[in-house]
PDB file of N, CA and C in Angstrom:
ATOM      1  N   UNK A   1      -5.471 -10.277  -3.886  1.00  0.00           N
ATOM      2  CA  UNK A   1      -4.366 -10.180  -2.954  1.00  0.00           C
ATOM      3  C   UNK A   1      -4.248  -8.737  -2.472  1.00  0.00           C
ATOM      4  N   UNK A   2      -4.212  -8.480  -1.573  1.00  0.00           N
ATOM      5  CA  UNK A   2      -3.935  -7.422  -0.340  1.00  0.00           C
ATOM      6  C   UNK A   2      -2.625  -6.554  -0.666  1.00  0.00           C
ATOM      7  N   UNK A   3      -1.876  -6.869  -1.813  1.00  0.00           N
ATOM      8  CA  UNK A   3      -0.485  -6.360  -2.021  1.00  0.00           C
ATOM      9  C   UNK A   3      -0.799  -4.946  -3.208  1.00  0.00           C
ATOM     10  N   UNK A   4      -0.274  -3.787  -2.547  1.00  0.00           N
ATOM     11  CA  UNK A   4      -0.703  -2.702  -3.736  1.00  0.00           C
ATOM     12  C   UNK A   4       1.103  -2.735  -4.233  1.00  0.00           C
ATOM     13  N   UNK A   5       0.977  -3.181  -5.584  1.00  0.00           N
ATOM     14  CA  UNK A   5       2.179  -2.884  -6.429  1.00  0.00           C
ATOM     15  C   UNK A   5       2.355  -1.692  -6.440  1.00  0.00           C
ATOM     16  N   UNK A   6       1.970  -0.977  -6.882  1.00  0.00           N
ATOM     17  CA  UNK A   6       2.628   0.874  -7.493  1.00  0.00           C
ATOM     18  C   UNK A   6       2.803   1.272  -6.453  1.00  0.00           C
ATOM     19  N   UNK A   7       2.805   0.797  -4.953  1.00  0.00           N
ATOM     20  CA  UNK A   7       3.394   1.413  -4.042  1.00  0.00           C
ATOM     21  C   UNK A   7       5.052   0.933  -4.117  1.00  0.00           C
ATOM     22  N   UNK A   8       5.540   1.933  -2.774  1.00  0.00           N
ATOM     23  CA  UNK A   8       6.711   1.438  -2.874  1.00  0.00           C
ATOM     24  C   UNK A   8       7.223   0.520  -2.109  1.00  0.00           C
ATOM     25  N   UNK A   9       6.154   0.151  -0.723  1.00  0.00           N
ATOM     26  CA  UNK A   9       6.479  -0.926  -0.109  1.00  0.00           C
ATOM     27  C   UNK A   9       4.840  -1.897  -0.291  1.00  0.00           C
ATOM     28  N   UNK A  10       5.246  -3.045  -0.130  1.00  0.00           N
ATOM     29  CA  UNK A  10       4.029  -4.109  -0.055  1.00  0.00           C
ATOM     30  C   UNK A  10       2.983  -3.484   1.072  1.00  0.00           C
ATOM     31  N   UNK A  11       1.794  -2.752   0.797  1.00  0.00           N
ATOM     32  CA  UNK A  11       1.225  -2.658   1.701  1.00  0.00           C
ATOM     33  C   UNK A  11      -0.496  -3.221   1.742  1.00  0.00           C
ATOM     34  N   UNK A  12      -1.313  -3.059   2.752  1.00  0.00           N
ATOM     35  CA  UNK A  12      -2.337  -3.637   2.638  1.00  0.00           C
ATOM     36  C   UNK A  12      -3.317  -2.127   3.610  1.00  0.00           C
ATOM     37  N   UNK A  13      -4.320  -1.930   3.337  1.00  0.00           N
ATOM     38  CA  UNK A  13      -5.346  -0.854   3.606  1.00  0.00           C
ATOM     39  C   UNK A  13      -6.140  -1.649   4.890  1.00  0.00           C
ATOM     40  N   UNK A  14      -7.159  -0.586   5.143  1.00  0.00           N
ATOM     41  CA  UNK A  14      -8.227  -1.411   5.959  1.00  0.00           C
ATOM     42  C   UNK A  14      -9.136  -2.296   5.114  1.00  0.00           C
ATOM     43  N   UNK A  15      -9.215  -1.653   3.568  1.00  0.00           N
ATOM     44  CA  UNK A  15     -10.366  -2.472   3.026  1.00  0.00           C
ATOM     45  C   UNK A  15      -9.891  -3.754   2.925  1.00  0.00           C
ATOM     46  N   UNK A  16      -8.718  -3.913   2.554  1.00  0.00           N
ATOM     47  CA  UNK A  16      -8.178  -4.982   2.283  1.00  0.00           C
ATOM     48  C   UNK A  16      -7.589  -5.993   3.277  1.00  0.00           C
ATOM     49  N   UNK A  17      -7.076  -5.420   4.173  1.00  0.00           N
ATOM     50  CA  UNK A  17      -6.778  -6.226   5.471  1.00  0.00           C
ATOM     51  C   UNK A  17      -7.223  -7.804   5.522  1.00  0.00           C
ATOM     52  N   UNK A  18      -8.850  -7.417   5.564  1.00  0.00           N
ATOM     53  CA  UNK A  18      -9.463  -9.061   5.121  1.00  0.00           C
ATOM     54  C   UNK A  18      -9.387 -10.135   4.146  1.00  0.00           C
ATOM     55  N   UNK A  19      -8.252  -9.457   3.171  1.00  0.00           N
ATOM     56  CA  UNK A  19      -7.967 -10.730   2.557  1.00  0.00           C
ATOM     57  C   UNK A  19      -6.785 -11.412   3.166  1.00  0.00           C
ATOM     58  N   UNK A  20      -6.152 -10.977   3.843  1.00  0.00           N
ATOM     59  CA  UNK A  20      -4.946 -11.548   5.057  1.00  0.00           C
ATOM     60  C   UNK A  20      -5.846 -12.759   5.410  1.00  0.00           C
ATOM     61  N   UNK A  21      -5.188 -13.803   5.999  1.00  0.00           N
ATOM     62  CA  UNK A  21      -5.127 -14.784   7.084  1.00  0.00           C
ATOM     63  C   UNK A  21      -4.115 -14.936   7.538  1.00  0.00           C
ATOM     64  N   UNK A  22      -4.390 -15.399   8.878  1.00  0.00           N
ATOM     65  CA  UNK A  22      -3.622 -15.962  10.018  1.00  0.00           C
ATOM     66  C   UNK A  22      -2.206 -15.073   9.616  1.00  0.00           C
ATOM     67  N   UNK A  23      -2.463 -13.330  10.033  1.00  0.00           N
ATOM     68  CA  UNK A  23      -1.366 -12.651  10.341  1.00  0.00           C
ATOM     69  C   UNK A  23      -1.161 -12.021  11.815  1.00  0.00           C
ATOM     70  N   UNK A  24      -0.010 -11.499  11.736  1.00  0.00           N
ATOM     71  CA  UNK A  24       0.599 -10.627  13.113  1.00  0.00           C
ATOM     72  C   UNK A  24       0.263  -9.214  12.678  1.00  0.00           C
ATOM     73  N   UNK A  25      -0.557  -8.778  13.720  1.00  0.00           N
ATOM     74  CA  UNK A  25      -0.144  -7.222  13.842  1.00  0.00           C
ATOM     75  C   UNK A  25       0.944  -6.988  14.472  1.00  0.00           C
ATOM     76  N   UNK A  26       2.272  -6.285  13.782  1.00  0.00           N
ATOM     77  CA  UNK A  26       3.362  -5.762  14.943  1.00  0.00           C
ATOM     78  C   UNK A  26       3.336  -4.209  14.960  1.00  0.00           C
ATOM     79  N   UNK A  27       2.933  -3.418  16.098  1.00  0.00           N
ATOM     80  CA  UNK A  27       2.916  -2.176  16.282  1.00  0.00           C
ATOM     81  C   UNK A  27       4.495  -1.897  16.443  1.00  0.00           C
ATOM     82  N   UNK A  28       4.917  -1.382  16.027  1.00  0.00           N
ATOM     83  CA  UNK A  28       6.316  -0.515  16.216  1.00  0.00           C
ATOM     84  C   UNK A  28       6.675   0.981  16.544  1.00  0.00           C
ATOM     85  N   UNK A  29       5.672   1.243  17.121  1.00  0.00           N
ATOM     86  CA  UNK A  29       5.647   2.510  17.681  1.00  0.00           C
ATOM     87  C   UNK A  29       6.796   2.727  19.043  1.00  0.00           C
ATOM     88  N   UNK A  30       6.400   3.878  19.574  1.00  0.00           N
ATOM     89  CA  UNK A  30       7.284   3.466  20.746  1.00  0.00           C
ATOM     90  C   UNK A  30       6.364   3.323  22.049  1.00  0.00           C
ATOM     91  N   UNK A  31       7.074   3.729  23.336  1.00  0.00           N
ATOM     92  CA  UNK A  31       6.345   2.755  24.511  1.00  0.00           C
ATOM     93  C   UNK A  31       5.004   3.709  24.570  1.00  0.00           C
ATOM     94  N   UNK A  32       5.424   4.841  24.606  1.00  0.00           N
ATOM     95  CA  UNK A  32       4.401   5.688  25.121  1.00  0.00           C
ATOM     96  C   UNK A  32       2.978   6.116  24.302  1.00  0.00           C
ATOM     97  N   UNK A  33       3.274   5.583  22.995  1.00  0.00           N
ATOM     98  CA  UNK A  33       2.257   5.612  22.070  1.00  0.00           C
ATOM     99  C   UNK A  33       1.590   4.389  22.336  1.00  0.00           C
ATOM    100  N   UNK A  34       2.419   3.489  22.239  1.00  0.00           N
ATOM    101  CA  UNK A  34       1.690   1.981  22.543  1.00  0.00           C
ATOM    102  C   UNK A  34       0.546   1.859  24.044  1.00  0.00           C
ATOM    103  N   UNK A  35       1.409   2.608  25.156  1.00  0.00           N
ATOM    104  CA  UNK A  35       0.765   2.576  26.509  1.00  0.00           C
ATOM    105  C   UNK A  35      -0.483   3.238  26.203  1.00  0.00           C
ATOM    106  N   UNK A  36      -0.677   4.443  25.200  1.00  0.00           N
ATOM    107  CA  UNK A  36      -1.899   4.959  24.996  1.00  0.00           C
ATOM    108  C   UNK A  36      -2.925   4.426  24.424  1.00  0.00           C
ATOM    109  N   UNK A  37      -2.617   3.784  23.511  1.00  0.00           N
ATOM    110  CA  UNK A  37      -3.600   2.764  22.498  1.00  0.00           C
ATOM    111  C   UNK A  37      -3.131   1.724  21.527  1.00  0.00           C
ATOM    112  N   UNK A  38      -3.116   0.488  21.609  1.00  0.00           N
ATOM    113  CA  UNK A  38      -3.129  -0.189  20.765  1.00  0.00           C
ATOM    114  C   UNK A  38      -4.091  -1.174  20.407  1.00  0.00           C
ATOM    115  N   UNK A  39      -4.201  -1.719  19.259  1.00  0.00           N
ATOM    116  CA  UNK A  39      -4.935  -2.619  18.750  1.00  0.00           C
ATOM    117  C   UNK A  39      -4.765  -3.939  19.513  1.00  0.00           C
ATOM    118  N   UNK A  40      -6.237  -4.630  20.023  1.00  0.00           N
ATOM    119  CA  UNK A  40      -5.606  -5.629  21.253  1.00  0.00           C
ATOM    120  C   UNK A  40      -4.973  -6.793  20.872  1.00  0.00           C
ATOM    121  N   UNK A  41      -4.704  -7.412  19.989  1.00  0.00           N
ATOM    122  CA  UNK A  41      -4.094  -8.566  19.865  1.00  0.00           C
ATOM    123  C   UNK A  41      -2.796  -8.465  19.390  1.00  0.00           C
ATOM    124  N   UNK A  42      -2.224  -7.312  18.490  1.00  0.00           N
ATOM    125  CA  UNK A  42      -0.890  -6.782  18.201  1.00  0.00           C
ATOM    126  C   UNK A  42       0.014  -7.367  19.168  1.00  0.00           C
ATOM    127  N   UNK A  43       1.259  -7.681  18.706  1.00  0.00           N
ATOM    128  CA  UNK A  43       2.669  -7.834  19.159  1.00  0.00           C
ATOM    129  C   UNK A  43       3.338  -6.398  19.190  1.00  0.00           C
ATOM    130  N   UNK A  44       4.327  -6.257  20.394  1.00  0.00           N
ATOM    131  CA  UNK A  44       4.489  -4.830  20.325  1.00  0.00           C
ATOM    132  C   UNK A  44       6.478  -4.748  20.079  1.00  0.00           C
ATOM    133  N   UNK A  45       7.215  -4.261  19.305  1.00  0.00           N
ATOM    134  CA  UNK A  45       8.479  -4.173  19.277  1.00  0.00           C
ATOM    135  C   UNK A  45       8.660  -2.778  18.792  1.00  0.00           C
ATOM    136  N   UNK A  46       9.413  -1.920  19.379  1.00  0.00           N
ATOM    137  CA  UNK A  46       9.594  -0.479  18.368  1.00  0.00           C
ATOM    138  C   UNK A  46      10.709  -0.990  17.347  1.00  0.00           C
ATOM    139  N   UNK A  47      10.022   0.165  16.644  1.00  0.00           N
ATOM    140  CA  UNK A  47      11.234   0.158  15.243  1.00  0.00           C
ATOM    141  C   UNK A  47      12.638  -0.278  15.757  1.00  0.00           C
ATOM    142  N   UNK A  48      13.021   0.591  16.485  1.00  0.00           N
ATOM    143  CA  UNK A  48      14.314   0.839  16.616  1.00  0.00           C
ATOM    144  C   UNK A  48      15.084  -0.671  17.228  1.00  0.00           C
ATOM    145  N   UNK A  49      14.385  -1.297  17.740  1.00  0.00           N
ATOM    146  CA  UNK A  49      14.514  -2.842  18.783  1.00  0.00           C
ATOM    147  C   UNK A  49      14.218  -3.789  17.687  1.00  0.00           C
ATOM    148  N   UNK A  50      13.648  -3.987  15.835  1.00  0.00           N
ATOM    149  CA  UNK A  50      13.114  -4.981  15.907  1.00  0.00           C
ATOM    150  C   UNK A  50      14.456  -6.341  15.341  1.00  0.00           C
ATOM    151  N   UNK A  51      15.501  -5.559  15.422  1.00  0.00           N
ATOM    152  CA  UNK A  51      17.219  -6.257  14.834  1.00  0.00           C
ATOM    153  C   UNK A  51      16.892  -7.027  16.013  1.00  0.00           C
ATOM    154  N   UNK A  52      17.037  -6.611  17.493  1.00  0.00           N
ATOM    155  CA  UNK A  52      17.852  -7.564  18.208  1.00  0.00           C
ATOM    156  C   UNK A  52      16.239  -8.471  18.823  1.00  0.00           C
ATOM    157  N   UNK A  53      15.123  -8.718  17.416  1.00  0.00           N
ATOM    158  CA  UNK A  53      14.318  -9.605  18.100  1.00  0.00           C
ATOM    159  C   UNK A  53      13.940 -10.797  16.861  1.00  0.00           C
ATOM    160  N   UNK A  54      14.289 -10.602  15.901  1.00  0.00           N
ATOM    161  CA  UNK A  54      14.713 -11.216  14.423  1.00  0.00           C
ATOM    162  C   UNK A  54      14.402 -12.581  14.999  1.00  0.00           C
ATOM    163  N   UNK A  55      15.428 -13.166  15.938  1.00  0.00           N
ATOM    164  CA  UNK A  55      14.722 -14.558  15.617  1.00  0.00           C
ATOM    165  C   UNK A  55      13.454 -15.201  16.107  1.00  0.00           C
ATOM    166  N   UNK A  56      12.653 -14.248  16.799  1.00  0.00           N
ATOM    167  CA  UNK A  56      11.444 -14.048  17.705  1.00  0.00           C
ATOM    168  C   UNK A  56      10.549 -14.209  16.516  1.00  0.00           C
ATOM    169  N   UNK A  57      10.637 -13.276  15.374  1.00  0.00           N
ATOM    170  CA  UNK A  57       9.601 -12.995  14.527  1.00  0.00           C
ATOM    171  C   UNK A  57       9.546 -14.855  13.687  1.00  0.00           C
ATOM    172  N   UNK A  58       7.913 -14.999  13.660  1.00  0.00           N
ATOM    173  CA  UNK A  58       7.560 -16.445  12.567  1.00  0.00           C
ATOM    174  C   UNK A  58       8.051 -15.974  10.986  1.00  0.00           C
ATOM    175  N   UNK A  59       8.573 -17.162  10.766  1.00  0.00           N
ATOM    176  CA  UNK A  59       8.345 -17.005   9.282  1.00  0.00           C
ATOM    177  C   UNK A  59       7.795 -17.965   8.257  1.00  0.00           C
ATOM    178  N   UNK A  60       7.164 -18.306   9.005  1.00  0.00           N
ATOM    179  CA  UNK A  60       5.487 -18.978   8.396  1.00  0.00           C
ATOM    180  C   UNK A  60       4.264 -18.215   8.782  1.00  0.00           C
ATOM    181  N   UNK A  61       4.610 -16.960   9.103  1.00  0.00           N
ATOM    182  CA  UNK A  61       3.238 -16.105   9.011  1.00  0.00           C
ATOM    183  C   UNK A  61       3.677 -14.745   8.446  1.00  0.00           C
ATOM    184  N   UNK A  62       2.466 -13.984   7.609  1.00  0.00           N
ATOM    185  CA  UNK A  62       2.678 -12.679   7.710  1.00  0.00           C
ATOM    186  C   UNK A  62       2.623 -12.036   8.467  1.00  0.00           C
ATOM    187  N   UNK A  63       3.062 -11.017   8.574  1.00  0.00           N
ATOM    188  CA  UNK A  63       3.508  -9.691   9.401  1.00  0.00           C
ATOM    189  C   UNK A  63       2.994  -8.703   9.290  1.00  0.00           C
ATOM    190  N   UNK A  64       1.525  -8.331   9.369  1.00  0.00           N
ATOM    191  CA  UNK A  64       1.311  -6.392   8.982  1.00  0.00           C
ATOM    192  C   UNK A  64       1.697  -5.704  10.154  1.00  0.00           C
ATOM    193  N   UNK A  65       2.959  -4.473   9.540  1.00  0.00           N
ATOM    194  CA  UNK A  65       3.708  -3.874  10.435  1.00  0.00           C
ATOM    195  C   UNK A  65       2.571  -2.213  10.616  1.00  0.00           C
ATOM    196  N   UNK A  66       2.506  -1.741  11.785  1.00  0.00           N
ATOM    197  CA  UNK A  66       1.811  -0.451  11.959  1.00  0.00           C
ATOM    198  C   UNK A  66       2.735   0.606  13.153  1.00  0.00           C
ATOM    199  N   UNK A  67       2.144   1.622  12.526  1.00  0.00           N
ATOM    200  CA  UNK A  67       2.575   2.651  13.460  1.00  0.00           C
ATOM    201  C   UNK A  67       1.519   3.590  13.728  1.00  0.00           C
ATOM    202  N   UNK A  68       1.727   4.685  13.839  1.00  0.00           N
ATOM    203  CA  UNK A  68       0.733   5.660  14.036  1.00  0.00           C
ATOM    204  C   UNK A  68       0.581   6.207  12.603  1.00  0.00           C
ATOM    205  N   UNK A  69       1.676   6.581  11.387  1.00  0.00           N
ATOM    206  CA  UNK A  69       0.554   7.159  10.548  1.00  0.00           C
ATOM    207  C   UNK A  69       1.226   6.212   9.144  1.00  0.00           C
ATOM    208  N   UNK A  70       2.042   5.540   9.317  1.00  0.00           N
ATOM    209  CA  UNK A  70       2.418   4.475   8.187  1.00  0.00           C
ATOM    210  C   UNK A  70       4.226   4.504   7.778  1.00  0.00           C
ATOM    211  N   UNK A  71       4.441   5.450   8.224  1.00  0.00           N
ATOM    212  CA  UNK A  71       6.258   5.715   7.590  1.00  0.00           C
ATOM    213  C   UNK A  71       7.090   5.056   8.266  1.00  0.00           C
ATOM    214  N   UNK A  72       7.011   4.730   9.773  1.00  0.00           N
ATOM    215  CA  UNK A  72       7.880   3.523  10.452  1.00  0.00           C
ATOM    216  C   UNK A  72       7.498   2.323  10.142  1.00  0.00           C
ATOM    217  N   UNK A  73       6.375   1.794  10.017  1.00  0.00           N
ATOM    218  CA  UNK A  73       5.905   0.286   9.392  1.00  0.00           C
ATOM    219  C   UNK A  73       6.706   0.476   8.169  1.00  0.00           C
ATOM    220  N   UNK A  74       6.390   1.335   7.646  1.00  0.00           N
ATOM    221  CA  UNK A  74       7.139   1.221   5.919  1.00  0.00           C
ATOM    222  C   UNK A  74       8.416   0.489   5.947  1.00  0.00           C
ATOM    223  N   UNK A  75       9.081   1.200   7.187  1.00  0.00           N
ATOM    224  CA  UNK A  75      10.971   1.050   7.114  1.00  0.00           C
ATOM    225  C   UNK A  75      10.338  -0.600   7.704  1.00  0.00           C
ATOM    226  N   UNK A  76       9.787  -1.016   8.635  1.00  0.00           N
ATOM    227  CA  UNK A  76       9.678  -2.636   9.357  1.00  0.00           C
ATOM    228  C   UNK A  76       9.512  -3.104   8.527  1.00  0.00           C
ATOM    229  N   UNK A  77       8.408  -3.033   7.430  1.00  0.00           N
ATOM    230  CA  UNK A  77       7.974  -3.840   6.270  1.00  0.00           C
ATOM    231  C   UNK A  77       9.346  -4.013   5.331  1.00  0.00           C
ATOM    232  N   UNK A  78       9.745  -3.227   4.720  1.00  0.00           N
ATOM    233  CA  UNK A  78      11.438  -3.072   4.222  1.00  0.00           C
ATOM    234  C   UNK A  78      12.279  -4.322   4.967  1.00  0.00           C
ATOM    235  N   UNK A  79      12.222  -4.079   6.417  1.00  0.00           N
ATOM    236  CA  UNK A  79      13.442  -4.670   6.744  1.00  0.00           C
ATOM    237  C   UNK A  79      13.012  -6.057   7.204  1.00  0.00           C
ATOM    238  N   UNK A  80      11.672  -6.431   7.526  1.00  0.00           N
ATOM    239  CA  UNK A  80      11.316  -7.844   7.865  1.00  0.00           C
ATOM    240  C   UNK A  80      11.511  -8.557   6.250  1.00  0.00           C
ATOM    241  N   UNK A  81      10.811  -7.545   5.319  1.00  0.00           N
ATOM    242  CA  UNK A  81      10.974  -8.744   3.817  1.00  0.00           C
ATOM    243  C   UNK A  81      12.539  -8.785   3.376  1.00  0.00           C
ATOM    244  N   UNK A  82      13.600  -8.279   3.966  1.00  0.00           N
ATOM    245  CA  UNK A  82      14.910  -8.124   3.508  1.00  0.00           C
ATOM    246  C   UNK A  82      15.352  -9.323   4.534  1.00  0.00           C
ATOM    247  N   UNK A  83      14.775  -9.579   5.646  1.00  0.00           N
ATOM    248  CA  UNK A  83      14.851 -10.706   6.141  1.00  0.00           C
ATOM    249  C   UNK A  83      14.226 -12.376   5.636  1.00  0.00           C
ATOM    250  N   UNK A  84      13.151 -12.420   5.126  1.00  0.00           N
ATOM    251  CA  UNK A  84      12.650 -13.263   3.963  1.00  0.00           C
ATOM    252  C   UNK A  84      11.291 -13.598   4.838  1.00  0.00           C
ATOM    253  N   UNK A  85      10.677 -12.557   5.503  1.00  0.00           N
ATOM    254  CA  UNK A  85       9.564 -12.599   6.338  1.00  0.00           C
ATOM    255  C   UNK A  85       8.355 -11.797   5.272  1.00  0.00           C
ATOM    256  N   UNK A  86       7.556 -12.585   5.085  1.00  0.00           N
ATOM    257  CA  UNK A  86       6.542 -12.158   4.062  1.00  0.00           C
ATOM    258  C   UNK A  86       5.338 -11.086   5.011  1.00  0.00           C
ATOM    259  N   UNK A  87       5.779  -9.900   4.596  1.00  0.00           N
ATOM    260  CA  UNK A  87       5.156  -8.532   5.863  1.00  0.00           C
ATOM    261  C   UNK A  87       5.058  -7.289   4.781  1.00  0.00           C
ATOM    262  N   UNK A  88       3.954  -6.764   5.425  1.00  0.00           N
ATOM    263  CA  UNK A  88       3.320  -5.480   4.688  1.00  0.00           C
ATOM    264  C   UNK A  88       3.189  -4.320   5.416  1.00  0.00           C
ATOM    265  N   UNK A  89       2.705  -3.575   4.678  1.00  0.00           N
ATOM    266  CA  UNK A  89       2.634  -2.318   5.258  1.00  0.00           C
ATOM    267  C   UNK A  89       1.274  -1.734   5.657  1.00  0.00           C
ATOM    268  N   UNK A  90       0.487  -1.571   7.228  1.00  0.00           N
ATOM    269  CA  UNK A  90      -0.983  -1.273   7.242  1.00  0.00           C
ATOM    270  C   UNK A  90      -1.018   0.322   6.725  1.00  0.00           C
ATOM    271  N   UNK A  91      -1.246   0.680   5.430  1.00  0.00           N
ATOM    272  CA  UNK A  91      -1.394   2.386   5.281  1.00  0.00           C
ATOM    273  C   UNK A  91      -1.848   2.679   6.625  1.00  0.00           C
ATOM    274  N   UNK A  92      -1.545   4.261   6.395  1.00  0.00           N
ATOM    275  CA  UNK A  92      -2.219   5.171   6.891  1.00  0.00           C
ATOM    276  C   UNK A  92      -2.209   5.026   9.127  1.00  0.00           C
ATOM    277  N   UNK A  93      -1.741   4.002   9.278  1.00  0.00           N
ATOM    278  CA  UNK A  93      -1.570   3.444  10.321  1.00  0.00           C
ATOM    279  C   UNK A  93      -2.579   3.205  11.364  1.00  0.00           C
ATOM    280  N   UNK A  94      -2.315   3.616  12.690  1.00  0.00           N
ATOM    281  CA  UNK A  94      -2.771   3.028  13.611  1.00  0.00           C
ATOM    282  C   UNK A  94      -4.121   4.385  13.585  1.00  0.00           C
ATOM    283  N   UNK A  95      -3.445   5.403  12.735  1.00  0.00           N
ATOM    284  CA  UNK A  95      -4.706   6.834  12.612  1.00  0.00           C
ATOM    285  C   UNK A  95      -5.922   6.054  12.207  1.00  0.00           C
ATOM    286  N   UNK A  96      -5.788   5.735  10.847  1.00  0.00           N
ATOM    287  CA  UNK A  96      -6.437   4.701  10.270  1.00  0.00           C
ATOM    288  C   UNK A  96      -7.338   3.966  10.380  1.00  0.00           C
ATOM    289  N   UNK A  97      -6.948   2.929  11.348  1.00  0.00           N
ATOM    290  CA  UNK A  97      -7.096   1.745  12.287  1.00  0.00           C
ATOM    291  C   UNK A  97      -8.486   2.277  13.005  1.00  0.00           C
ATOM    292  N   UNK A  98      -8.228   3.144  13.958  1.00  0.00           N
ATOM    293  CA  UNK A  98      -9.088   3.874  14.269  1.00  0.00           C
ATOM    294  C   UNK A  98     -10.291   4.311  14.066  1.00  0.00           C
ATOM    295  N   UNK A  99     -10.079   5.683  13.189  1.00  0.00           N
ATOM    296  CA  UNK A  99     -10.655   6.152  12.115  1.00  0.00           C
ATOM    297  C   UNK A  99     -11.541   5.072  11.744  1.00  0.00           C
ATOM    298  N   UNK A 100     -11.165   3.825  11.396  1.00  0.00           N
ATOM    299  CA  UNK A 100     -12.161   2.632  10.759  1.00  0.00           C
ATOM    300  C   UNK A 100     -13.206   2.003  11.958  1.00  0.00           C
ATOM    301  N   UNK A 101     -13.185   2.540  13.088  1.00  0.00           N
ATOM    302  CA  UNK A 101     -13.576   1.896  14.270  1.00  0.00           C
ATOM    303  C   UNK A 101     -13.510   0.796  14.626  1.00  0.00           C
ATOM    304  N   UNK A 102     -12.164   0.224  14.533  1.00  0.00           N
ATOM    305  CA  UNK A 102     -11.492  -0.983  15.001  1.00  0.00           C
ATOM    306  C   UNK A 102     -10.878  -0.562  16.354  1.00  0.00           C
ATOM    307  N   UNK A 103     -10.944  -1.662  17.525  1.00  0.00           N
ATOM    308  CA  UNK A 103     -10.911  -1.184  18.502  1.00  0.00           C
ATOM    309  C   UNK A 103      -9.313  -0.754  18.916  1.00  0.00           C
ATOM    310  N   UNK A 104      -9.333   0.017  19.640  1.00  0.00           N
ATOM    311  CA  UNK A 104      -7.843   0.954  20.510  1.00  0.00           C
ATOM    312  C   UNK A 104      -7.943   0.752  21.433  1.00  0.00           C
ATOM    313  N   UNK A 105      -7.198  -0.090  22.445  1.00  0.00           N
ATOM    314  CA  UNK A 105      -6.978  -0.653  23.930  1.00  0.00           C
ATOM    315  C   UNK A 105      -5.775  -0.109  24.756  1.00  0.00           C
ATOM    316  N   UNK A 106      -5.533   0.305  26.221  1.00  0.00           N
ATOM    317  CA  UNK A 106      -4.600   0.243  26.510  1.00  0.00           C
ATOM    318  C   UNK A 106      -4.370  -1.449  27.077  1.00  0.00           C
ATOM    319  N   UNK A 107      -3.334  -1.799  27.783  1.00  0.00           N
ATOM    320  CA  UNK A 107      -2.842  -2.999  28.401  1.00  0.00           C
ATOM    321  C   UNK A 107      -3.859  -3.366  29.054  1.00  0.00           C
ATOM    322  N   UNK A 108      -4.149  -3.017  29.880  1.00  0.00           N
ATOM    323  CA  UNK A 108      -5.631  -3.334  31.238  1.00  0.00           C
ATOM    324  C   UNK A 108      -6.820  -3.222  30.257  1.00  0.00           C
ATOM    325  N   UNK A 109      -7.193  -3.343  28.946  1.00  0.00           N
ATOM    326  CA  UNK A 109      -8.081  -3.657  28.182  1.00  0.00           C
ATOM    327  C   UNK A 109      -9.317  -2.367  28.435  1.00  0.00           C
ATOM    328  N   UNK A 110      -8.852  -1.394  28.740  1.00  0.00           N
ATOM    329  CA  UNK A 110      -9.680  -0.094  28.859  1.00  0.00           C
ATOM    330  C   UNK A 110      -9.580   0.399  27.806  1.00  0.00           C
ATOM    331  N   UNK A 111     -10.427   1.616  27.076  1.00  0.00           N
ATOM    332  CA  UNK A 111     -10.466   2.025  25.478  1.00  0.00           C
ATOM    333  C   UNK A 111      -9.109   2.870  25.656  1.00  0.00           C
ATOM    334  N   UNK A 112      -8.781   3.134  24.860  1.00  0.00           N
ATOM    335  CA  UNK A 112      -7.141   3.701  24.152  1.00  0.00           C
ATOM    336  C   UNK A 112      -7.063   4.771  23.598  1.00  0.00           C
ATOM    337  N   UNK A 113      -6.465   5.522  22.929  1.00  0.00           N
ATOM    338  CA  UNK A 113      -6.390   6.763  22.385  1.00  0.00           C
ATOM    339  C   UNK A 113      -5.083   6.488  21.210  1.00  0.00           C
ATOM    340  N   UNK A 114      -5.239   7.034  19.998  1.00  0.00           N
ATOM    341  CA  UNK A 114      -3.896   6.743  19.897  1.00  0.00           C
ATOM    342  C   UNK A 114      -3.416   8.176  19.226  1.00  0.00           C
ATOM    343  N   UNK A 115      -1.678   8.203  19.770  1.00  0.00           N
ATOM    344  CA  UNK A 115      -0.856   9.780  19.818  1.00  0.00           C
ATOM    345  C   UNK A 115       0.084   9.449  19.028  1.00  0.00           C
TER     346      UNK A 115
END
């Protein structure tokens, strides 16, 4: 299982990622990070918006929450499982993501950058 206990939130790595099925990426960054690069199939809500979208989110799927370097997913991951939404945390974030050469898109499906 993809869940590191001795952390302090449920999170899941790149190595591990693949033991997930049938999850959501939700980027929670904000617009202008997102407009620069995101991962292409991600759902996009910022942190700060994801209260007034609660009943939007499944809860028959997991949730790996990302940002750019992992500390806002942390707080999403927190507050989706305080909701009873079974969601983790992608370390290290969308840097990460990257870094692993997983692809970075803007909207119009051109390569991405991420800030």
């Amino acid at each position: 299982m993809p869940v590191h206990q001795n952390r302090p939130v449920p999170s899941t790595t790149e190595e591990t990622l693949g033991q997930l099925t049938d999850f959501i990426l939700l980027d929670v960054r904000e617009p202008d990070e997102w407009d620069a690069g995101h991962a292409p199939d991600a759902w996009f809500w910022p942190l700060g918006k994801l209260d007034g979208v609660r009943a939007e989110l499944p809860l028959d799927r997991t949730v790996v929450c990302i940002c750019k370097a992992g500390g806002r997913s942390a707080k999403a991951t927190e507050l989706l499982r305080s909701w009873g939404i079974k969601a983790f945390n992608f370390e290290g974030g969308m840097q990460k993501w990257a870094e692993a050469g997983r692809p970075v898109v803007r909207d119009d499906e051109t390569p991405g950058t991420v800030i």
